[in-house]
PDB file of N, CA and C in Angstrom:
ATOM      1  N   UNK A   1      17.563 106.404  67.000  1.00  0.00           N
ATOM      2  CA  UNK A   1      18.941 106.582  67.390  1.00  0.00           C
ATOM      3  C   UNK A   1      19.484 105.278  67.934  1.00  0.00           C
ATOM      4  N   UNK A   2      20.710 105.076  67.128  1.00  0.00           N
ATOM      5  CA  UNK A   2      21.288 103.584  67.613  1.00  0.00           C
ATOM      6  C   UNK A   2      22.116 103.970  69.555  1.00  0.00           C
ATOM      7  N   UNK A   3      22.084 103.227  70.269  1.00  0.00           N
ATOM      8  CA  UNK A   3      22.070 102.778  71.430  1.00  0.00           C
ATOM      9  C   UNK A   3      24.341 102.176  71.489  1.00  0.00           C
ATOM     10  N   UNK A   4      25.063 103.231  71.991  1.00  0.00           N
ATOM     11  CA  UNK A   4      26.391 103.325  71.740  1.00  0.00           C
ATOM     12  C   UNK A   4      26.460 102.240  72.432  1.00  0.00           C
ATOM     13  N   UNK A   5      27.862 101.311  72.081  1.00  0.00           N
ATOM     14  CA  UNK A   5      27.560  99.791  72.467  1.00  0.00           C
ATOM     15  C   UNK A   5      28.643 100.470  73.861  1.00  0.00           C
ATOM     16  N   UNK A   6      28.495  99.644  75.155  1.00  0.00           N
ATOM     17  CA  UNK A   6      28.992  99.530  76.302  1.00  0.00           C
ATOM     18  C   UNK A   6      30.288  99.272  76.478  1.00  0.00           C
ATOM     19  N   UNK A   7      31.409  99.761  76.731  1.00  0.00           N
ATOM     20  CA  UNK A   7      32.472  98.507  76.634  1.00  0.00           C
ATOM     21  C   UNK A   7      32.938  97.618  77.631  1.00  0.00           C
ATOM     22  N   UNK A   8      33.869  96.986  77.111  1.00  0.00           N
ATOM     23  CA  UNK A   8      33.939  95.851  77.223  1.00  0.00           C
ATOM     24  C   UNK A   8      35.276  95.530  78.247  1.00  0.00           C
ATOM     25  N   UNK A   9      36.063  96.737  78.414  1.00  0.00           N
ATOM     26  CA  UNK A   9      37.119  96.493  79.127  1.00  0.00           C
ATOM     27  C   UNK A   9      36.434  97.024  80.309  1.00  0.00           C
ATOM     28  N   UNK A  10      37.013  96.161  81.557  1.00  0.00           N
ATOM     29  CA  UNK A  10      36.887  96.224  82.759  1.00  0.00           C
ATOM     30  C   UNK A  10      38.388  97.099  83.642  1.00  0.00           C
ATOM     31  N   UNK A  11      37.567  97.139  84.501  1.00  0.00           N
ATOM     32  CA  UNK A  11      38.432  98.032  85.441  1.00  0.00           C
ATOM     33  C   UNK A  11      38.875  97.185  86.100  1.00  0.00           C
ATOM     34  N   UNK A  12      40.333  97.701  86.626  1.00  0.00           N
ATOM     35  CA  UNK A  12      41.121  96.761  87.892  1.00  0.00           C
ATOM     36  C   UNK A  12      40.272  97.084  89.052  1.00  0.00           C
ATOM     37  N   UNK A  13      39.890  96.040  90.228  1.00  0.00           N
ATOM     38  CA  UNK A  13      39.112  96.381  91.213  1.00  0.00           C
ATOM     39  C   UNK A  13      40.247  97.043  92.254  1.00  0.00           C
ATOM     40  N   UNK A  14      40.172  97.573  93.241  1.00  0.00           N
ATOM     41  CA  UNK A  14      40.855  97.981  93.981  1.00  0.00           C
ATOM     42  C   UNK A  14      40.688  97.053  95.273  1.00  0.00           C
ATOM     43  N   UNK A  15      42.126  96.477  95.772  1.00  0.00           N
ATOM     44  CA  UNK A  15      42.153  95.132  96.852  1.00  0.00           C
ATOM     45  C   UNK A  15      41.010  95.736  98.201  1.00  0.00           C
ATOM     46  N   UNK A  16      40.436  95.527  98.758  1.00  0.00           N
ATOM     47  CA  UNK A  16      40.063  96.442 100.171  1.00  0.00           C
ATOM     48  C   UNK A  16      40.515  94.799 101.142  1.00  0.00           C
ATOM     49  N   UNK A  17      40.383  95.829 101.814  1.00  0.00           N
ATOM     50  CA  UNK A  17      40.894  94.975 103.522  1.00  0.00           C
ATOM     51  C   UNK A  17      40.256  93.632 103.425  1.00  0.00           C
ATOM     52  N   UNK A  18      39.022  93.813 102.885  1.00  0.00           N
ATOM     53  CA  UNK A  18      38.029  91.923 103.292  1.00  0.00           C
ATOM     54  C   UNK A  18      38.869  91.045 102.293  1.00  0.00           C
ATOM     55  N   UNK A  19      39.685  91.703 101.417  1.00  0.00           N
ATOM     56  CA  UNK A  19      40.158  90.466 100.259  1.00  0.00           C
ATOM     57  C   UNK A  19      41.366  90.200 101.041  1.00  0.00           C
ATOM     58  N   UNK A  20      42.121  91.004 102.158  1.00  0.00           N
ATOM     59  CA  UNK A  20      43.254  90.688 102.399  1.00  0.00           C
ATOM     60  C   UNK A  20      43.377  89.205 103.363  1.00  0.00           C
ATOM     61  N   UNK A  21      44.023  88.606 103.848  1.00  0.00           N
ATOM     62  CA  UNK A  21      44.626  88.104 104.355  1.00  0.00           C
ATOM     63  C   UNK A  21      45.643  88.309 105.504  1.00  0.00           C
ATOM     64  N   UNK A  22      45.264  88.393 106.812  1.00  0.00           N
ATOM     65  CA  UNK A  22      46.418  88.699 108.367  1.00  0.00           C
ATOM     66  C   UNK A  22      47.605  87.947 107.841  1.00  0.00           C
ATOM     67  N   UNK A  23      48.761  89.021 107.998  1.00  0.00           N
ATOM     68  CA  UNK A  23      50.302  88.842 108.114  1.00  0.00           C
ATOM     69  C   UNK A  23      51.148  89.158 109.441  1.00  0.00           C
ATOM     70  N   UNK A  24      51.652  88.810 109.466  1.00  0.00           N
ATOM     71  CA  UNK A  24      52.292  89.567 110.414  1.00  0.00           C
ATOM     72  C   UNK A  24      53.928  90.264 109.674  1.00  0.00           C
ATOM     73  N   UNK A  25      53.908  91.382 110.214  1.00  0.00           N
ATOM     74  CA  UNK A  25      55.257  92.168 109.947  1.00  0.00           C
ATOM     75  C   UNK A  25      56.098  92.215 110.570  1.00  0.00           C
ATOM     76  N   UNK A  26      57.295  91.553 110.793  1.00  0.00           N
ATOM     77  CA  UNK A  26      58.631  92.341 112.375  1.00  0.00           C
ATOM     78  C   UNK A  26      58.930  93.081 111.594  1.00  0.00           C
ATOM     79  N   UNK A  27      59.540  94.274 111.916  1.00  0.00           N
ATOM     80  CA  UNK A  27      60.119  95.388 111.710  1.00  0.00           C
ATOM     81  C   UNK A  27      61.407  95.434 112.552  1.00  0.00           C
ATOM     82  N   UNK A  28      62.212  96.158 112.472  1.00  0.00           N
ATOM     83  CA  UNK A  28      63.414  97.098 112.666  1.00  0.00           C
ATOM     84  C   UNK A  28      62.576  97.890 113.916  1.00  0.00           C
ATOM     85  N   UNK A  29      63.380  97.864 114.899  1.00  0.00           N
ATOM     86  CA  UNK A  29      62.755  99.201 116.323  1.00  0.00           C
ATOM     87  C   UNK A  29      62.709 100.588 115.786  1.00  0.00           C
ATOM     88  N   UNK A  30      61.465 101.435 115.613  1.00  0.00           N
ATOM     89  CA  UNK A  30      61.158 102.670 115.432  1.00  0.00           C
ATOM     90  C   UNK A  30      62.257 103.686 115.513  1.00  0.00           C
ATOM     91  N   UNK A  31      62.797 104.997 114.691  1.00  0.00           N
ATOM     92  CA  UNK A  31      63.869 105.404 114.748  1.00  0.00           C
ATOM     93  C   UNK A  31      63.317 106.086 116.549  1.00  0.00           C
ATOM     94  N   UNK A  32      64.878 106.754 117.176  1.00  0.00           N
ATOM     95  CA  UNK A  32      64.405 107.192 118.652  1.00  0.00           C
ATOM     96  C   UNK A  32      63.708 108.023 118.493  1.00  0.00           C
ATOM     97  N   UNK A  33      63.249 108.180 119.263  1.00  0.00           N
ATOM     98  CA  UNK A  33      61.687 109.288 119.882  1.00  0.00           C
ATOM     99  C   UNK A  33      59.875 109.132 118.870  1.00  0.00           C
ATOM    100  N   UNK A  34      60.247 108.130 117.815  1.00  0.00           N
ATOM    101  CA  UNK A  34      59.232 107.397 117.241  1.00  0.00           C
ATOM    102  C   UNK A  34      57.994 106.651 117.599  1.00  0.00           C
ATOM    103  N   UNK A  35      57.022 106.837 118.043  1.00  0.00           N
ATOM    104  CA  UNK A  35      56.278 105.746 118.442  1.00  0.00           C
ATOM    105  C   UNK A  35      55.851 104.268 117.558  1.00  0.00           C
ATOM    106  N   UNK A  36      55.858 103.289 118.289  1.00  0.00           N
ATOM    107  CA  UNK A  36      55.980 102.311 117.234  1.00  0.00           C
ATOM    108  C   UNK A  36      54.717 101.731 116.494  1.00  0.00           C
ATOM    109  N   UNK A  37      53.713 102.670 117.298  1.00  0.00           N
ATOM    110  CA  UNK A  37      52.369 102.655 115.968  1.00  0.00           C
ATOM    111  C   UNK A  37      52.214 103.457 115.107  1.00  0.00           C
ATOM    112  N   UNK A  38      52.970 105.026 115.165  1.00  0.00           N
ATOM    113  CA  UNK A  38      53.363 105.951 114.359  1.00  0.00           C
ATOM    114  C   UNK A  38      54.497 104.859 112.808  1.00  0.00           C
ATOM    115  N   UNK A  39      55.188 104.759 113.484  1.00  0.00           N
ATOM    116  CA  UNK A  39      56.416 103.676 112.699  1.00  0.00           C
ATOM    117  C   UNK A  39      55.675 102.928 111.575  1.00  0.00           C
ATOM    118  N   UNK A  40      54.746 102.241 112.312  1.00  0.00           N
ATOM    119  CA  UNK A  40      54.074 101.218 111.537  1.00  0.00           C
ATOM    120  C   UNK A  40      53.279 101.440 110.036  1.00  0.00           C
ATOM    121  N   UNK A  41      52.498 102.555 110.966  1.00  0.00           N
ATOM    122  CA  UNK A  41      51.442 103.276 109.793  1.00  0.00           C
ATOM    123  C   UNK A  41      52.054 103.831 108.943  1.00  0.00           C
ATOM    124  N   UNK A  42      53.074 104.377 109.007  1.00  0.00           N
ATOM    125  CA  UNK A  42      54.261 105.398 107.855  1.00  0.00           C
ATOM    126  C   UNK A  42      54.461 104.223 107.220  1.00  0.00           C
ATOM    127  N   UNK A  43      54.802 102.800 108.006  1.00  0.00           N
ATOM    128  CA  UNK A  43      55.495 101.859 107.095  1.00  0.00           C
ATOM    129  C   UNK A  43      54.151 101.080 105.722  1.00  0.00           C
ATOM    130  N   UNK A  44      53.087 101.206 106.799  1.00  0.00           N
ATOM    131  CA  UNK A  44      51.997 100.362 106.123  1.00  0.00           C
ATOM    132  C   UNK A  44      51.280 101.553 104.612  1.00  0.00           C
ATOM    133  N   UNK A  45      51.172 102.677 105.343  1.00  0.00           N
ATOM    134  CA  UNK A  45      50.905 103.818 104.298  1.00  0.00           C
ATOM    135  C   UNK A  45      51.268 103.960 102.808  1.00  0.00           C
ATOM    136  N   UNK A  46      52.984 103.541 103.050  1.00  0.00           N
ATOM    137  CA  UNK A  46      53.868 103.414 101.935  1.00  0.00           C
ATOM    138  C   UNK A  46      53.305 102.573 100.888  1.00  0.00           C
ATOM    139  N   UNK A  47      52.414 101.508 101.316  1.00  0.00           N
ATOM    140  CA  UNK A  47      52.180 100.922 100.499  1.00  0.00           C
ATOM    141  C   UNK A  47      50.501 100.727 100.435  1.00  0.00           C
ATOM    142  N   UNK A  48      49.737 101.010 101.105  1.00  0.00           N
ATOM    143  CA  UNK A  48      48.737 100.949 100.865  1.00  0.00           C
ATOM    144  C   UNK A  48      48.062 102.484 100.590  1.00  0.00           C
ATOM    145  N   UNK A  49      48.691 103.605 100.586  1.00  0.00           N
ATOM    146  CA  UNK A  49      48.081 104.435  99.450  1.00  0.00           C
ATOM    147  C   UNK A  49      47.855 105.787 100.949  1.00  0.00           C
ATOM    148  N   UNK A  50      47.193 105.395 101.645  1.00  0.00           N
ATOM    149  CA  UNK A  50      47.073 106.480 102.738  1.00  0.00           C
ATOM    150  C   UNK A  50      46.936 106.060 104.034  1.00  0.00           C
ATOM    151  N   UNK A  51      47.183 107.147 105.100  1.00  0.00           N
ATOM    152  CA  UNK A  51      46.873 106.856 106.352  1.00  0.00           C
ATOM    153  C   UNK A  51      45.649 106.716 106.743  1.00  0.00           C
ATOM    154  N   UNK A  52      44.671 106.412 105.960  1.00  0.00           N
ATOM    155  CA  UNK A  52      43.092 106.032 106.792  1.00  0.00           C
ATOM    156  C   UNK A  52      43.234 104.514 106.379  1.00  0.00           C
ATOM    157  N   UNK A  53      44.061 104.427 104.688  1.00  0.00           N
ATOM    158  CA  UNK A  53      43.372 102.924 104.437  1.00  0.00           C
ATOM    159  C   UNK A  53      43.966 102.323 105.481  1.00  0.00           C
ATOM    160  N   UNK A  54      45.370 102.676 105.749  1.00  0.00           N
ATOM    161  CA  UNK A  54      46.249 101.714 106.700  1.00  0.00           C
ATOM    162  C   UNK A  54      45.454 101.836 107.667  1.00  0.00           C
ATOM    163  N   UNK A  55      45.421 102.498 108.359  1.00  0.00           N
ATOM    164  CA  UNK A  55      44.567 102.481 109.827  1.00  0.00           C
ATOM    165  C   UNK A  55      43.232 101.631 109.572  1.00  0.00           C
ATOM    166  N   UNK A  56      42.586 101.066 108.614  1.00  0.00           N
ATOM    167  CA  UNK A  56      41.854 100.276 108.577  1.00  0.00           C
ATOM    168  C   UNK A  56      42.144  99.169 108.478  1.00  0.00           C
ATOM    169  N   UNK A  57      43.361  98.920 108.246  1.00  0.00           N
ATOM    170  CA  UNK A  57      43.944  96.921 107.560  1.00  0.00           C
ATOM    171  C   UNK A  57      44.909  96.973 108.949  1.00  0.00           C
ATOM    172  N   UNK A  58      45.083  97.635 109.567  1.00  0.00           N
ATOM    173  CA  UNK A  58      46.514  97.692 110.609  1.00  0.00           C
ATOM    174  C   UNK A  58      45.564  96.425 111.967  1.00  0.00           C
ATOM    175  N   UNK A  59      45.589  95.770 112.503  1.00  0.00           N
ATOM    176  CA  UNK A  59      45.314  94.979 113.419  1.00  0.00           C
ATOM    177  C   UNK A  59      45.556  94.943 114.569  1.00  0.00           C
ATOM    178  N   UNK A  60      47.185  94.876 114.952  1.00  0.00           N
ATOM    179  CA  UNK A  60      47.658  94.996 116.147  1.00  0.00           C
ATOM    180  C   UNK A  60      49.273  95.462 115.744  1.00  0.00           C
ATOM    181  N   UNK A  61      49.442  96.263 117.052  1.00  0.00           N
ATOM    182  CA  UNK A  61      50.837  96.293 117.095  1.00  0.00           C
ATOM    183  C   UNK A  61      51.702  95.729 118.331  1.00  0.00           C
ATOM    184  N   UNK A  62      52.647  95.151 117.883  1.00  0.00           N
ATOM    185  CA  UNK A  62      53.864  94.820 118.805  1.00  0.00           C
ATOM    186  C   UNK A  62      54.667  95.048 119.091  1.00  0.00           C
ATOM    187  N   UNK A  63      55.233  95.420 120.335  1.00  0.00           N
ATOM    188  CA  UNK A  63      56.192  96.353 121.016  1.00  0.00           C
ATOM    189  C   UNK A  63      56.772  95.703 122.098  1.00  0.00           C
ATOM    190  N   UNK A  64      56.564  94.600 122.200  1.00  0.00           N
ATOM    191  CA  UNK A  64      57.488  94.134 123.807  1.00  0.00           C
ATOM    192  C   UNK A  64      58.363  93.487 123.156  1.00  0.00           C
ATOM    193  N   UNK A  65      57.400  91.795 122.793  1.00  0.00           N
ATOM    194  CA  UNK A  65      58.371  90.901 122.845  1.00  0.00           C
ATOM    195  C   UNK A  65      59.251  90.554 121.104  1.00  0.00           C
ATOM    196  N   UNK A  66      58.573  91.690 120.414  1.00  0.00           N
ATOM    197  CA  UNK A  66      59.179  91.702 119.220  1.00  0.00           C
ATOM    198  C   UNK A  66      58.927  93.030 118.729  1.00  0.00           C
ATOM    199  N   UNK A  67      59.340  93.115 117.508  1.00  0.00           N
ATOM    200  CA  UNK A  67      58.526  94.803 117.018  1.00  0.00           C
ATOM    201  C   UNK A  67      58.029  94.516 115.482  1.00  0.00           C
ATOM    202  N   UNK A  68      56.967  95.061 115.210  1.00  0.00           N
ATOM    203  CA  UNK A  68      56.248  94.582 114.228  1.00  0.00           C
ATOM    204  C   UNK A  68      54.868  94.663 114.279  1.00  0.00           C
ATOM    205  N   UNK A  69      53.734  94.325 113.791  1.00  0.00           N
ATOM    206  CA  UNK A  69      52.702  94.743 113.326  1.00  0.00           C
ATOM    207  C   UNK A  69      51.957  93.567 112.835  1.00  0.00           C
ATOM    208  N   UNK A  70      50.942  93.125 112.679  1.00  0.00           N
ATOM    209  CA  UNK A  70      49.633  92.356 112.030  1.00  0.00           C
ATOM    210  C   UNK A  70      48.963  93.298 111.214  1.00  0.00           C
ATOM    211  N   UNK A  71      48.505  92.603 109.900  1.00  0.00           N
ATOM    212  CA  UNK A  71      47.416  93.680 109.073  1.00  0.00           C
ATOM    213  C   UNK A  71      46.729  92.751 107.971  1.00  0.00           C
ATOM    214  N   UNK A  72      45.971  93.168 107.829  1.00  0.00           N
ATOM    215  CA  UNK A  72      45.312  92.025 106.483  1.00  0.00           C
ATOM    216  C   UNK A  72      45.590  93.008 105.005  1.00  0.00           C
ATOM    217  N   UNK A  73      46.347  91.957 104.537  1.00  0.00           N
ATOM    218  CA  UNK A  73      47.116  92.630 103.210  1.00  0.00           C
ATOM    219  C   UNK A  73      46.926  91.725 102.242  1.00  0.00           C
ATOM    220  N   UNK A  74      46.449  91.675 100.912  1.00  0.00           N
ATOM    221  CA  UNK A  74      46.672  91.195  99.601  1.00  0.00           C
ATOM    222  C   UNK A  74      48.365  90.749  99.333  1.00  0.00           C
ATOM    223  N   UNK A  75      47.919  89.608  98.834  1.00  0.00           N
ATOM    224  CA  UNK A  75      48.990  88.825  97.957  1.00  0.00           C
ATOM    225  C   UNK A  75      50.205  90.239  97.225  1.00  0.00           C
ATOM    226  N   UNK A  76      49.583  91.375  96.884  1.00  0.00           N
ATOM    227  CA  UNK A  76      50.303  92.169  95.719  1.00  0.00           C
ATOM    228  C   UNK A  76      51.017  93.380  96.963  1.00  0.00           C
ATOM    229  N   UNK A  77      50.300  93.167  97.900  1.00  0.00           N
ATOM    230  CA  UNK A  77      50.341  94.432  99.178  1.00  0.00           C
ATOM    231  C   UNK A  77      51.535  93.874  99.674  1.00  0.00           C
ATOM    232  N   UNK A  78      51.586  91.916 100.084  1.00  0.00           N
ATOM    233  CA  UNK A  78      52.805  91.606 101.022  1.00  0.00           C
ATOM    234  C   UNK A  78      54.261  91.667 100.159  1.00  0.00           C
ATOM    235  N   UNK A  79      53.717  91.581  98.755  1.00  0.00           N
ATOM    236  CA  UNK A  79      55.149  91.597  98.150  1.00  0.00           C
ATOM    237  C   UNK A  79      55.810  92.645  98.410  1.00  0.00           C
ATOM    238  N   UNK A  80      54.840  94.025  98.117  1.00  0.00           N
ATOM    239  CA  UNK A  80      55.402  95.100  98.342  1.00  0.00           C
ATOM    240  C   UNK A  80      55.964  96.065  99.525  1.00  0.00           C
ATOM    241  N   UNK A  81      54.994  95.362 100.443  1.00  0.00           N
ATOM    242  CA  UNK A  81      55.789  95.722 102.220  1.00  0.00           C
ATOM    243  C   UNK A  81      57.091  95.075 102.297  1.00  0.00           C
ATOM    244  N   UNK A  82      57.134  93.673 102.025  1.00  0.00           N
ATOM    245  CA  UNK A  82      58.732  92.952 102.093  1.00  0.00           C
ATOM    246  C   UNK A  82      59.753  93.895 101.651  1.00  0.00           C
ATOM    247  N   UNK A  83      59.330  94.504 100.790  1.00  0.00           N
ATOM    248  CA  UNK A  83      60.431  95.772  99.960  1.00  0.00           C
ATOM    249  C   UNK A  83      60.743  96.657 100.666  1.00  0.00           C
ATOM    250  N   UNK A  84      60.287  96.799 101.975  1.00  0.00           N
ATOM    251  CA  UNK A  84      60.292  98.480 102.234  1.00  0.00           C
ATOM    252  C   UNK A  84      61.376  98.389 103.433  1.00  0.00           C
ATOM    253  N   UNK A  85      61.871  99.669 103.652  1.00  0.00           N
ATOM    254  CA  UNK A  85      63.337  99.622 104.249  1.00  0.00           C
ATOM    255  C   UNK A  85      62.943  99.366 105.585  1.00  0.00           C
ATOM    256  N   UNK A  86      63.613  98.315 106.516  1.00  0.00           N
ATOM    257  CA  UNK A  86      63.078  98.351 107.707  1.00  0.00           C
ATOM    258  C   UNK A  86      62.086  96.979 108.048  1.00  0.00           C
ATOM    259  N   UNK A  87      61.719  96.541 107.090  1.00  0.00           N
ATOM    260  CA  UNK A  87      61.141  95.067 107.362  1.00  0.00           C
ATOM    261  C   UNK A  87      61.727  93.919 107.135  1.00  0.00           C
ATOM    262  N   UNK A  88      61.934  93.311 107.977  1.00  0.00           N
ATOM    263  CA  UNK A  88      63.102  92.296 108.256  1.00  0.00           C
ATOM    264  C   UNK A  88      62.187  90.956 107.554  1.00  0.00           C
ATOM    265  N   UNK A  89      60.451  91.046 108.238  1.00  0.00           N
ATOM    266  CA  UNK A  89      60.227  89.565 107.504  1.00  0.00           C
ATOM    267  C   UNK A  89      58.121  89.739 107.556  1.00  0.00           C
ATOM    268  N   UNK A  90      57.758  88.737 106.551  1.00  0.00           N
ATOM    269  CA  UNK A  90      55.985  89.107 106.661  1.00  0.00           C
ATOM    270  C   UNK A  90      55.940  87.622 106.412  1.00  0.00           C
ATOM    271  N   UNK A  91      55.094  87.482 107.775  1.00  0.00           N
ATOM    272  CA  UNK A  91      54.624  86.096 107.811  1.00  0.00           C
ATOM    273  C   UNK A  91      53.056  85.560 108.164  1.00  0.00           C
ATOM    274  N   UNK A  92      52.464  85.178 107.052  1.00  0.00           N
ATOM    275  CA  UNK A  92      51.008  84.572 106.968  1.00  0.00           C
ATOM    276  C   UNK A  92      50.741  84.093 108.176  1.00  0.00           C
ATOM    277  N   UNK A  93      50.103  84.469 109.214  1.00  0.00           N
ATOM    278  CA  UNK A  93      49.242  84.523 109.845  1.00  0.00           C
ATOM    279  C   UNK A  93      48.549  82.739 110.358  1.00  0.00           C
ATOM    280  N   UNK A  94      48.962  81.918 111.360  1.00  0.00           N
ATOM    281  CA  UNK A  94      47.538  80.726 111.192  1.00  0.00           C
ATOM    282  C   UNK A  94      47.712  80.516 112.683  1.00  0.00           C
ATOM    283  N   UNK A  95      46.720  79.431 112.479  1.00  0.00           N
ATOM    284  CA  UNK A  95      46.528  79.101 114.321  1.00  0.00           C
ATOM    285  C   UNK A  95      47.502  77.513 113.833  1.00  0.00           C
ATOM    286  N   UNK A  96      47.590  76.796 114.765  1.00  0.00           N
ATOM    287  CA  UNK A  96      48.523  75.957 115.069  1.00  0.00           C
ATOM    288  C   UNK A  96      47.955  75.020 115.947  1.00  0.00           C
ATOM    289  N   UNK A  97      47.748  73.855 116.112  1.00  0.00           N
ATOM    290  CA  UNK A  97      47.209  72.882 116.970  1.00  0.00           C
ATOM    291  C   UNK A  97      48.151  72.302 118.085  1.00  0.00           C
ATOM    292  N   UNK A  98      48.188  71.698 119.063  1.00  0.00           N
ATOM    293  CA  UNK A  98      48.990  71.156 120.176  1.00  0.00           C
ATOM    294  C   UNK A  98      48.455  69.559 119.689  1.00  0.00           C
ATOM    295  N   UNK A  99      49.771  68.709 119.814  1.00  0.00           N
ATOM    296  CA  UNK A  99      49.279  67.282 119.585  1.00  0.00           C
ATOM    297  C   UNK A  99      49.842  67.188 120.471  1.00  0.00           C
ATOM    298  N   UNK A 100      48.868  66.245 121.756  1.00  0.00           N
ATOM    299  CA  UNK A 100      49.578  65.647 122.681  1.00  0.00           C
ATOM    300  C   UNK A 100      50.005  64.123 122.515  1.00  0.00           C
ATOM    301  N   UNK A 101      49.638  63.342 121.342  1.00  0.00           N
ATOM    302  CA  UNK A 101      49.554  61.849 121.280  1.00  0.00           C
ATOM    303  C   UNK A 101      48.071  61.054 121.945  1.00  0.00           C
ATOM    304  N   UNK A 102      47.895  60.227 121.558  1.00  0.00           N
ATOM    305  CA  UNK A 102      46.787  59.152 122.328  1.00  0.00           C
ATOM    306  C   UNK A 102      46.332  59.714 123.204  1.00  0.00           C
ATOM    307  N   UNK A 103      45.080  59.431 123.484  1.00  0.00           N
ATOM    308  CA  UNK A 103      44.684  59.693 124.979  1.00  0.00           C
ATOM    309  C   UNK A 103      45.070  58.792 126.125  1.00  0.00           C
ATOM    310  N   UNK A 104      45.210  57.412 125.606  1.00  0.00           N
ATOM    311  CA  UNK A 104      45.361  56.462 126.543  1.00  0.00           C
ATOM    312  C   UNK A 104      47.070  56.546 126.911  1.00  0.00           C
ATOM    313  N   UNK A 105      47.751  57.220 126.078  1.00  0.00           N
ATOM    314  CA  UNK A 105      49.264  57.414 127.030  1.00  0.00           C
ATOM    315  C   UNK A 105      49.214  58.602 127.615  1.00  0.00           C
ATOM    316  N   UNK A 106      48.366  59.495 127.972  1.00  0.00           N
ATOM    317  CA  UNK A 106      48.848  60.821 128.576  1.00  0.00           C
ATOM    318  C   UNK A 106      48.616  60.863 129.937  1.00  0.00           C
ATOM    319  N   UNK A 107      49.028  60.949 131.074  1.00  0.00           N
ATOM    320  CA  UNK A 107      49.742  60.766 132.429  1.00  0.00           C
ATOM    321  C   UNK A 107      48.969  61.991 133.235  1.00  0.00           C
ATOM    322  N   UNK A 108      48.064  61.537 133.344  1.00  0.00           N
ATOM    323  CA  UNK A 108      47.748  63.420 134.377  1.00  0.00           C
ATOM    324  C   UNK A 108      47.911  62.880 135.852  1.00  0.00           C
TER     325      UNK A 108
END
């Protein structure tokens, strides 16, 4: 008996959290009586498929000095959060260095 050949087309992988990349999200303030990690997850859900995956990519939330969210999201994930009603802006995530100049001009 001949041995049916394998094929050859591959499957799309599905993104998980380790491929993503930290964004950060501001959002729009939660409608009233909303909590704004409730807010978030409805917002993040929308696009990542369910409320467990989100609750796994979700990072931190922010509520004082801005409103918005951190999450590690795929390249195909941030396009599609930018879309969603209520997100004002998604911004890649980095650390940032302090240059003070020379050592020999700095004044302590």
């Amino acid at each position: 008996m001949a041995e049916e050949p394998k094929s050859t087309e591959q499957t799309p992988a599905t993104p998980t959290a380790a491929e993503g990349e930290v964004h950060i999200i501001y959002t729009e303030q939660p409608p009233q009586g909303l909590e704004p990690e409730t807010h978030h997850l409805n917002t993040l859900t929308s696009v990542i498929g369910s409320e467990e995956a989100a609750k796994g990519v979700l990072l931190y939330v922010y509520k004082h000095a801005a409103c918005g969210f951190s999450a590690k999201l795929t390249p195909d994930q941030v396009e599609q959060i930018s879309k969603q009603p209520g997100v004002l802006q998604v911004v890649k995530s980095g650390t940032a260095q302090l240059h003070s100049g020379p050592a020999q001009t700095r004044n302590l």
